[in-house]
Protein backbone atom coordinates (compact mmCIF):
# COMPACT_ATOMS: atom_id res chain seq x y z
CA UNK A 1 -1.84 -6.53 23.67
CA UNK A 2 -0.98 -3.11 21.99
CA UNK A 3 2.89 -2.41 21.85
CA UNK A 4 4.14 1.10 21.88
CA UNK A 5 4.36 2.02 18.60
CA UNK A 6 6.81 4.82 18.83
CA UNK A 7 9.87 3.42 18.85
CA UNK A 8 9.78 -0.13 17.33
CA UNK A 9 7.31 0.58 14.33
CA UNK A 10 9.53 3.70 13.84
CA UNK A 11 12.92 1.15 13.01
CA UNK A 12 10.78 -1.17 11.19
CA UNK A 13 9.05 1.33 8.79
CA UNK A 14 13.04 3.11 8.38
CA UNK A 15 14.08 -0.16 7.43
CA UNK A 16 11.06 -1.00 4.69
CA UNK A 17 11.99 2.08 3.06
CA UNK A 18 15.93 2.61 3.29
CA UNK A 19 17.94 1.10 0.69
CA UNK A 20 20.65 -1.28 2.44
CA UNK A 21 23.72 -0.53 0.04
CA UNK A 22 24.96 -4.35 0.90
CA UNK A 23 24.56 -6.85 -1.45
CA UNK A 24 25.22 -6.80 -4.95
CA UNK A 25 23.34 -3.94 -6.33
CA UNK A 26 23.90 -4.81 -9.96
CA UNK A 27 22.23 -7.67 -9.41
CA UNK A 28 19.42 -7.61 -6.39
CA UNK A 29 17.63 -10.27 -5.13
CA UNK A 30 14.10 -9.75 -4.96
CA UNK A 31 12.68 -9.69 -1.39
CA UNK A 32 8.70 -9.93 -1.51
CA UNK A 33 5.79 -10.23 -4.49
CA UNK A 34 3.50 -7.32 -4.47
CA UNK A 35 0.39 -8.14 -5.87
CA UNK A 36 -2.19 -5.48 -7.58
CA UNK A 37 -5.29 -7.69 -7.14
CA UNK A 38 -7.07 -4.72 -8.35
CA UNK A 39 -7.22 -0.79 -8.25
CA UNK A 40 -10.82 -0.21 -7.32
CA UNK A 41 -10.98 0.98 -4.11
CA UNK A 42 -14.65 1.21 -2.19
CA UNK A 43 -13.00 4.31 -0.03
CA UNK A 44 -11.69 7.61 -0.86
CA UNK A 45 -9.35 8.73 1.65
CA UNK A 46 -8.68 11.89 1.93
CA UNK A 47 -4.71 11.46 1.64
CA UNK A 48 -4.69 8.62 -1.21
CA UNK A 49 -3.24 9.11 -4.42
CA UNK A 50 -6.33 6.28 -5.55
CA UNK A 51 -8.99 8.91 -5.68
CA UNK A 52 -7.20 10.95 -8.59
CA UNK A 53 -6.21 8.32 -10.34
CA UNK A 54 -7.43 8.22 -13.98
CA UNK A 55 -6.03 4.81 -15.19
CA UNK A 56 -8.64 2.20 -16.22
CA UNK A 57 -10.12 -0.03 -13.03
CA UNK A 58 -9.89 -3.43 -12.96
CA UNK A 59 -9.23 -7.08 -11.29
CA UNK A 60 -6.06 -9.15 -12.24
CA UNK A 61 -6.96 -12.23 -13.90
CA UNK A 62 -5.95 -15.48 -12.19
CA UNK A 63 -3.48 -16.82 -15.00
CA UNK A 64 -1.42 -13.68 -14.39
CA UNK A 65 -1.60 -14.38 -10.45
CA UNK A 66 -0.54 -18.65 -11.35
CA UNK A 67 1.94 -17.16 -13.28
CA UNK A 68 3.34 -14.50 -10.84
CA UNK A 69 3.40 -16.63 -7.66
CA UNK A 70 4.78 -19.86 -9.95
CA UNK A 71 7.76 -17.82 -10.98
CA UNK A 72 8.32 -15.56 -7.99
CA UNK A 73 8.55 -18.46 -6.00
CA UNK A 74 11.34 -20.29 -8.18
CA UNK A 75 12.85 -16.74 -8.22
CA UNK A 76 13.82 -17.63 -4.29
CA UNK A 77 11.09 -15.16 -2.74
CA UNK A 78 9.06 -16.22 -0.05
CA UNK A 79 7.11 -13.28 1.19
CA UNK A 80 4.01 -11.94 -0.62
CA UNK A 81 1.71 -9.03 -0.64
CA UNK A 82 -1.79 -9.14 -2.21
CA UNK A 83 -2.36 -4.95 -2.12
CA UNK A 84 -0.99 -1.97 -3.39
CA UNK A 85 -3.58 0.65 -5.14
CA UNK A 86 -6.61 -1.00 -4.33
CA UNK A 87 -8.67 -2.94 -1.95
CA UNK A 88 -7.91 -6.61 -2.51
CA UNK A 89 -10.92 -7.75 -0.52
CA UNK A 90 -12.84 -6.59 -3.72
CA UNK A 91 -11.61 -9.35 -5.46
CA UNK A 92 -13.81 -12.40 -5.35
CA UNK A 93 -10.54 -14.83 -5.80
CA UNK A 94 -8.47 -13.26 -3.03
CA UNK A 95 -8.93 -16.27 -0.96
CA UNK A 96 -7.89 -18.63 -4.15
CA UNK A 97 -5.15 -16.84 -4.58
CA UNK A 98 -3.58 -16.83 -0.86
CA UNK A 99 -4.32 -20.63 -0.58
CA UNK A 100 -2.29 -21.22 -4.18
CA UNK A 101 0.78 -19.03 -2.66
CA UNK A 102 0.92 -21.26 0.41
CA UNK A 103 0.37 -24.08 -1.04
CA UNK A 104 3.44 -22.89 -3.83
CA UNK A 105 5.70 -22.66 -0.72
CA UNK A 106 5.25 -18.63 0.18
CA UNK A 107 6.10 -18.21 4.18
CA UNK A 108 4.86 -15.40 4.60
CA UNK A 109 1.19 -13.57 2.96
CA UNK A 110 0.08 -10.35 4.31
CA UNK A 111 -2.29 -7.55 3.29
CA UNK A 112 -4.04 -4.68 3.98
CA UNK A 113 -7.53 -3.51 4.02
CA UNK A 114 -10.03 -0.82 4.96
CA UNK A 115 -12.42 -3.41 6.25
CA UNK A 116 -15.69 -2.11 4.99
CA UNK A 117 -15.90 -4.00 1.46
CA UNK A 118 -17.26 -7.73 2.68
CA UNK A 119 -19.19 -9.69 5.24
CA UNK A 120 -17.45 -11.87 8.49
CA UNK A 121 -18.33 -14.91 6.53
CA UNK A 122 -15.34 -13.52 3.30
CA UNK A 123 -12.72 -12.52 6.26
CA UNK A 124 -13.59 -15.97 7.88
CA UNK A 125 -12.66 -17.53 4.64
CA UNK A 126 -9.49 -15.28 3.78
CA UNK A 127 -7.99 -16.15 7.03
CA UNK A 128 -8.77 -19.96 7.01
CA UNK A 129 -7.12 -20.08 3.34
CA UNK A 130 -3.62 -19.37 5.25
CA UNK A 131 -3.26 -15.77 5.24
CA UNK A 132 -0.31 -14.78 8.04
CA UNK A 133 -0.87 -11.02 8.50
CA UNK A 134 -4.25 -8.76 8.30
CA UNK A 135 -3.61 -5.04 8.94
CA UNK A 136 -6.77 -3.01 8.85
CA UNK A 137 -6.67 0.45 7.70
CA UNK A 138 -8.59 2.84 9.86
CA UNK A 139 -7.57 6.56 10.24
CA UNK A 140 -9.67 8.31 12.77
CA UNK A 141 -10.85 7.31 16.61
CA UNK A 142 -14.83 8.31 15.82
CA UNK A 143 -17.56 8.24 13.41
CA UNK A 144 -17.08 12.07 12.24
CA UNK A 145 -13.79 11.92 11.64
CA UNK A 146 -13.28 8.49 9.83
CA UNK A 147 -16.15 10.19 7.38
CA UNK A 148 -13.94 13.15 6.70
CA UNK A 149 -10.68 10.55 6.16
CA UNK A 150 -12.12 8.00 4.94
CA UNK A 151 -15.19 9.39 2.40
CA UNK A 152 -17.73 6.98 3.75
CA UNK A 153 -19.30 6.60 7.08
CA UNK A 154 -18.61 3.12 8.11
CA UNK A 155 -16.49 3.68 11.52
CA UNK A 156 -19.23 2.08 13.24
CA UNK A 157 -19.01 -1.45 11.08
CA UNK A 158 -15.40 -1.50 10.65
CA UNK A 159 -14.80 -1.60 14.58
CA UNK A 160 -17.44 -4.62 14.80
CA UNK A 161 -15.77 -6.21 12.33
CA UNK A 162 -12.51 -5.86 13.81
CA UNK A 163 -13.42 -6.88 17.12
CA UNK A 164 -15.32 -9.71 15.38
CA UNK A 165 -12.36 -10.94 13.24
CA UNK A 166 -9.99 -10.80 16.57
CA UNK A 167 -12.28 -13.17 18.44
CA UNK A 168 -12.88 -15.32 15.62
CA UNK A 169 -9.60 -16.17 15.44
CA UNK A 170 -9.01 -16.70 18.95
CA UNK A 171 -11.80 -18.93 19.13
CA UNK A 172 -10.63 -21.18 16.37
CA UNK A 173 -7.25 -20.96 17.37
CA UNK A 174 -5.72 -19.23 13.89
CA UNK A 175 -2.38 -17.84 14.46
CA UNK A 176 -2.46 -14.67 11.88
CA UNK A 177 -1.00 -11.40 12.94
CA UNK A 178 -3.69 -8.73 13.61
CA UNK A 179 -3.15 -5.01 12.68
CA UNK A 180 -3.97 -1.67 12.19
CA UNK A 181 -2.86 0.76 10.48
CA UNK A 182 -3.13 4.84 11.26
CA UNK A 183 -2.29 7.54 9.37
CA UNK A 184 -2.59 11.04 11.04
CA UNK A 185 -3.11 13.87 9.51
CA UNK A 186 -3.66 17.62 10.66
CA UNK A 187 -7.43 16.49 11.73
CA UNK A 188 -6.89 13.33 13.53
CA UNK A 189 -3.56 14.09 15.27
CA UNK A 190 -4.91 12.92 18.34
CA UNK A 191 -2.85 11.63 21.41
CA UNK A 192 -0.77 8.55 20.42
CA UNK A 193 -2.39 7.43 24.17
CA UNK A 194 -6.20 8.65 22.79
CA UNK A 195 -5.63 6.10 19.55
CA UNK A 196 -4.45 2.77 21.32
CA UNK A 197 -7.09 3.10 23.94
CA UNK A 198 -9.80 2.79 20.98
CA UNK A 199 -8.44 -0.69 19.45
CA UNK A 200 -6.71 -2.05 23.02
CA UNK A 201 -8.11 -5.73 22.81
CA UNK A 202 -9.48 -5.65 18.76
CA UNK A 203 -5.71 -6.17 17.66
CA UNK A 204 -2.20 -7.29 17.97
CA UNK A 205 -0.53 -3.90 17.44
CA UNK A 206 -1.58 -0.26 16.16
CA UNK A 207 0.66 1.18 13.45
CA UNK A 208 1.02 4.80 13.60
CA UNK A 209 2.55 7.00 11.42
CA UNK A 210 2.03 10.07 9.70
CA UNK A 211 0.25 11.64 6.61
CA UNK A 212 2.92 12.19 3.23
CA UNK A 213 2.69 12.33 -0.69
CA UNK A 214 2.98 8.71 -1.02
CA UNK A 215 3.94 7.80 -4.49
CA UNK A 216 3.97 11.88 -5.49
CA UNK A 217 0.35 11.64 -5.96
CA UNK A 218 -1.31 13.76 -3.33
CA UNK A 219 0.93 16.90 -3.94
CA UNK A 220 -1.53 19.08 -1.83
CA UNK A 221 -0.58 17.56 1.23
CA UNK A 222 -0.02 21.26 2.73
CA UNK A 223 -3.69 21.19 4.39
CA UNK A 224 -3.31 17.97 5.77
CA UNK A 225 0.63 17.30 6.78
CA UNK A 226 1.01 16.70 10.94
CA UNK A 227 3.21 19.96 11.09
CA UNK A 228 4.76 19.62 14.54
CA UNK A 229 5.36 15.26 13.97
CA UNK A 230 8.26 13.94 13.06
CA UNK A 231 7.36 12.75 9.79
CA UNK A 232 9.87 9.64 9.56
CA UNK A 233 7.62 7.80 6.97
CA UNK A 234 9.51 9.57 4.10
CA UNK A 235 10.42 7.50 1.40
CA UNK A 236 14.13 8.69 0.11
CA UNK A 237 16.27 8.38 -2.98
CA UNK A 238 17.93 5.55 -3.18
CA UNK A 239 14.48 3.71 -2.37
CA UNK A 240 14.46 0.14 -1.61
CA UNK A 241 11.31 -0.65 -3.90
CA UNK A 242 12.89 -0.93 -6.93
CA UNK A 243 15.82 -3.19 -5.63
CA UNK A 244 13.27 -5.48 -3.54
CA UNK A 245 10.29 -5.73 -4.53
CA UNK A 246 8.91 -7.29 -7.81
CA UNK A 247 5.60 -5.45 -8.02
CA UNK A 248 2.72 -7.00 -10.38
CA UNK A 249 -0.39 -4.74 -11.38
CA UNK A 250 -3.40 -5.83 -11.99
CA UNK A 251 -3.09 -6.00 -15.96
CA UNK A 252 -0.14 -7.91 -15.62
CA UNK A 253 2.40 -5.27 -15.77
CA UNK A 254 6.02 -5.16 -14.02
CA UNK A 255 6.20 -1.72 -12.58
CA UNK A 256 9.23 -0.34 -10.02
CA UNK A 257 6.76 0.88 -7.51
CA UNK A 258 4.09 -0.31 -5.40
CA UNK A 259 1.99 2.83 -5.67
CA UNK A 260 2.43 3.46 -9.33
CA UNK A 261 -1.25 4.81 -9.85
CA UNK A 262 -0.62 5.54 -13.60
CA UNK A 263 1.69 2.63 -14.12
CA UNK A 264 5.06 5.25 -14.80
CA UNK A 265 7.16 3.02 -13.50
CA UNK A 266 6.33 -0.37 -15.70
CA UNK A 267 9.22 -1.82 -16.88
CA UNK A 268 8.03 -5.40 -18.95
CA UNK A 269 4.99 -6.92 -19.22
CA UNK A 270 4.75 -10.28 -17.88
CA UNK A 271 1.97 -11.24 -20.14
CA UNK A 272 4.83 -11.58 -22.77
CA UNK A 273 7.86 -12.23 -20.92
CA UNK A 274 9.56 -13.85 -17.78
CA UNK A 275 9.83 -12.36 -15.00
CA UNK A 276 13.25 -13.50 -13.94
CA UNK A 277 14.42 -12.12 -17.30
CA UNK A 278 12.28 -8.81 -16.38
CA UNK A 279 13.92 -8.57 -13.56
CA UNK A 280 16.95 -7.49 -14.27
CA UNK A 281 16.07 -6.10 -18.31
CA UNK A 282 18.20 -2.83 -19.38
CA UNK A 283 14.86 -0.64 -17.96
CA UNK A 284 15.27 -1.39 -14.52
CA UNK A 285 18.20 -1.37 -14.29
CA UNK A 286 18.86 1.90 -15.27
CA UNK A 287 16.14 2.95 -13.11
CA UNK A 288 18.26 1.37 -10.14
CA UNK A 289 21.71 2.99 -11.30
CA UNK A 290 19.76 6.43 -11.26
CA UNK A 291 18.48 5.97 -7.47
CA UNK A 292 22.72 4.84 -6.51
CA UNK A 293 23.56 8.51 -7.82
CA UNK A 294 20.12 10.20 -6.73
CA UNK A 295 19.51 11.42 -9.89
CA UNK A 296 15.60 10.69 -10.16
CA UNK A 297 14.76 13.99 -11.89
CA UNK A 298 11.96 13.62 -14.49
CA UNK A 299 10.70 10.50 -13.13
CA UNK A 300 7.69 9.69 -10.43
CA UNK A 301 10.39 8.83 -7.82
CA UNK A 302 11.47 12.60 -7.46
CA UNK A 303 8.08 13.49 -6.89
CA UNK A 304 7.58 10.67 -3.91
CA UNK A 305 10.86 11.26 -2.39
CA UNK A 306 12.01 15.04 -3.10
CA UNK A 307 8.48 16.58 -3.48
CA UNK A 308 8.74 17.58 -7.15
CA UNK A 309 5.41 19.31 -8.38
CA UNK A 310 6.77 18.60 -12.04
CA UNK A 311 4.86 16.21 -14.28
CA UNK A 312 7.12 13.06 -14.80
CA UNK A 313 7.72 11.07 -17.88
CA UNK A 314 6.82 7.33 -17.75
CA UNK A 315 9.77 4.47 -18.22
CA UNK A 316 7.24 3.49 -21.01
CA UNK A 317 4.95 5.20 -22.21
CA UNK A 318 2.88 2.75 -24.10
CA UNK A 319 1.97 1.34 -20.34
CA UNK A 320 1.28 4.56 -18.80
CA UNK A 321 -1.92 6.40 -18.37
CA UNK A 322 -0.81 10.34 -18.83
CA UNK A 323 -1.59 13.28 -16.31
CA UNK A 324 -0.94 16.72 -15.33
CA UNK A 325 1.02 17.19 -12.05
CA UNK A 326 -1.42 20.83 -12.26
CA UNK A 327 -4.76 18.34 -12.08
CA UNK A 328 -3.60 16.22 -9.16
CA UNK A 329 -2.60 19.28 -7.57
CA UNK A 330 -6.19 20.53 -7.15
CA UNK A 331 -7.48 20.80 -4.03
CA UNK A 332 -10.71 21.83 -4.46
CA UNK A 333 -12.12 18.52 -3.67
CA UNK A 334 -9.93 18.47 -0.33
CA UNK A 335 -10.90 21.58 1.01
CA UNK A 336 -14.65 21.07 0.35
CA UNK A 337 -14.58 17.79 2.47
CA UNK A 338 -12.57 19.59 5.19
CA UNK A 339 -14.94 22.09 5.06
CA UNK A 340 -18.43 20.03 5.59
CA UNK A 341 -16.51 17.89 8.59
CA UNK A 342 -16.11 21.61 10.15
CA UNK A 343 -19.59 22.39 9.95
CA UNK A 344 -20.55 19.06 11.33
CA UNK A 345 -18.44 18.98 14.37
């Protein structure tokens, strides 16, 4: 069954985002572990910051992952996420890694994926190792489209494996929520009606929302933003991110943001330290006390939440990888694609 998505997902995606101001805000207490398993990604959508990233690619390494979950877990958190930049499918320990989190005592593991990286017999696996929550990305309704979203022209095998992975579990009696995820942008803004019709009976629920400059890295959003929508998935200042979410990337870093592409927002490295102690170091916290009196200019946040087009400076930038808000900018690349799905439809 399909629920309307309008109205529900629109409270629950509010509520991810918004900062709650009770609680003690000095000192927060983490909510979920967001795991970079890695930061290659097998797509190129047309609306992710991923594709114009310039950081180095790679694949956490499993003492980093022991050493995350171990300490996360005696931290009090009990929910964990195994994606942010990448596609964690790509990562031939991903099943490893959910079993060790249940088996530490996480309720709750979730994550997302485009679905087009690995064979039945990997999500069989994944979802037998204790995984509670699969949300499939898929952004478009037909082959043509997906291509112009997605890069790559898998529609065709993502739906089978869908469908397939929704049976499977019914037939061995798994209990795993079942998702997917839409983003619309100015070329797939079909009918709300037109999209659940496609994936009635492949999934639990269809989450739609619309296109944005997630994490400030696709600043030429102006050829693809929905321009009638209502655009509620807007991340604002204060954000909740940095006050509930310990986010790892894949080198081992601390960083204040789940969809820190050029690792800005690192704060300790958890190679060297604790992450309790991280947690709460002078970096962060600062970072915090300048979301409580919006005042987020100069840093990667303003150019998620308030649209900057300035080039940001990194909490430290020995971590970061440096760019040029004008290169990210560019939208040659977007335009050509747009241009070639026009021809072809």
């Amino acid at each position: 069954m399909i629920i309307n998505t309008s109205d529900s997902y629109k409270q629950r995606v509010l509520q991810s985002v918004a900062f709650s101001f009770k609680g003690n805000n000095d000192n927060p207490i983490p909510d979920v572990l967001r795991i970079e398993t890695t930061n290659v990604c097998n797509d190129s959508c047309i609306f992710c910051g991923n594709r114009k990233m310039s950081r180095s690619l790679g694949f956490i390494r499993e003492e980093i992952v022991a050493k995350a979950i171990t300490q996360g877990y005696n931290m009090g958190i009990k929910k964990i996420s195994f994606h942010t930049t990448g596609e964690p499918l790509l990562h031939p320990q991903l099943s490893r890694f959910i079993s060790f989190a249940k088996e530490t005592g996480f309720e709750y593991t979730f994550f997302n994926t485009n679905g087009a990286c690995t064979s039945s017999e990997t999500f069989a696996e994944v979802t037998l190792s204790g995984i509670d929550s699969i949300a499939f990305s898929i952004n478009a309704i037909n082959r043509q489209d997906y291509k112009l979203i997605h890069g790559n022209d898998d529609f065709d095998r993502v739906m089978k494996t869908l469908e397939w992975l929704y049976k499977f579990r019914s037939s061995n009696r798994l209990s795993f929520n079942l998702y997917v995820s839409f983003i619309k942008t100015r070329y797939t803004d079909y009918d709300d009606d037109a999209i659940k019709k496609v994936f009635t009976g492949k999934c639990d629920e269809i989450k739609i929302q619309n296109v944005q400059n997630i994490g400030g890295f696709c600043p030429d959003m102006d050829s693809l933003t929905v321009e009638y929508s209502d655009t509620f998935f807007h991340y604002e200042i204060p954000c909740r991110i940095p006050f509930k979410s310990i986010v790892v990337t894949y080198e081992g870093y601390l960083t204040a943001c789940s969809v820190d592409y050029q690792n800005y927002l690192v704060y300790a490295d958890l190679n060297t330290c604790d992450m309790a102690d991280a947690w709460n170091n002078n970096i962060i916290a600062n970072l915090r006390k300048r979301h409580l009196t919006r005042d987020v200019t100069g840093l990667l946040c303003d150019n998620c939440a308030n649209l900057s087009e300035s080039t940001p400076s990194a909490l430290i930038p020995a971590y970061a990888t440096e760019f040029n808000i004008s290169n990210i900018s560019n939208s040659e690349e977007t335009n050509s694609r747009i241009e070639r799905w026009r021809k072809s439809v």
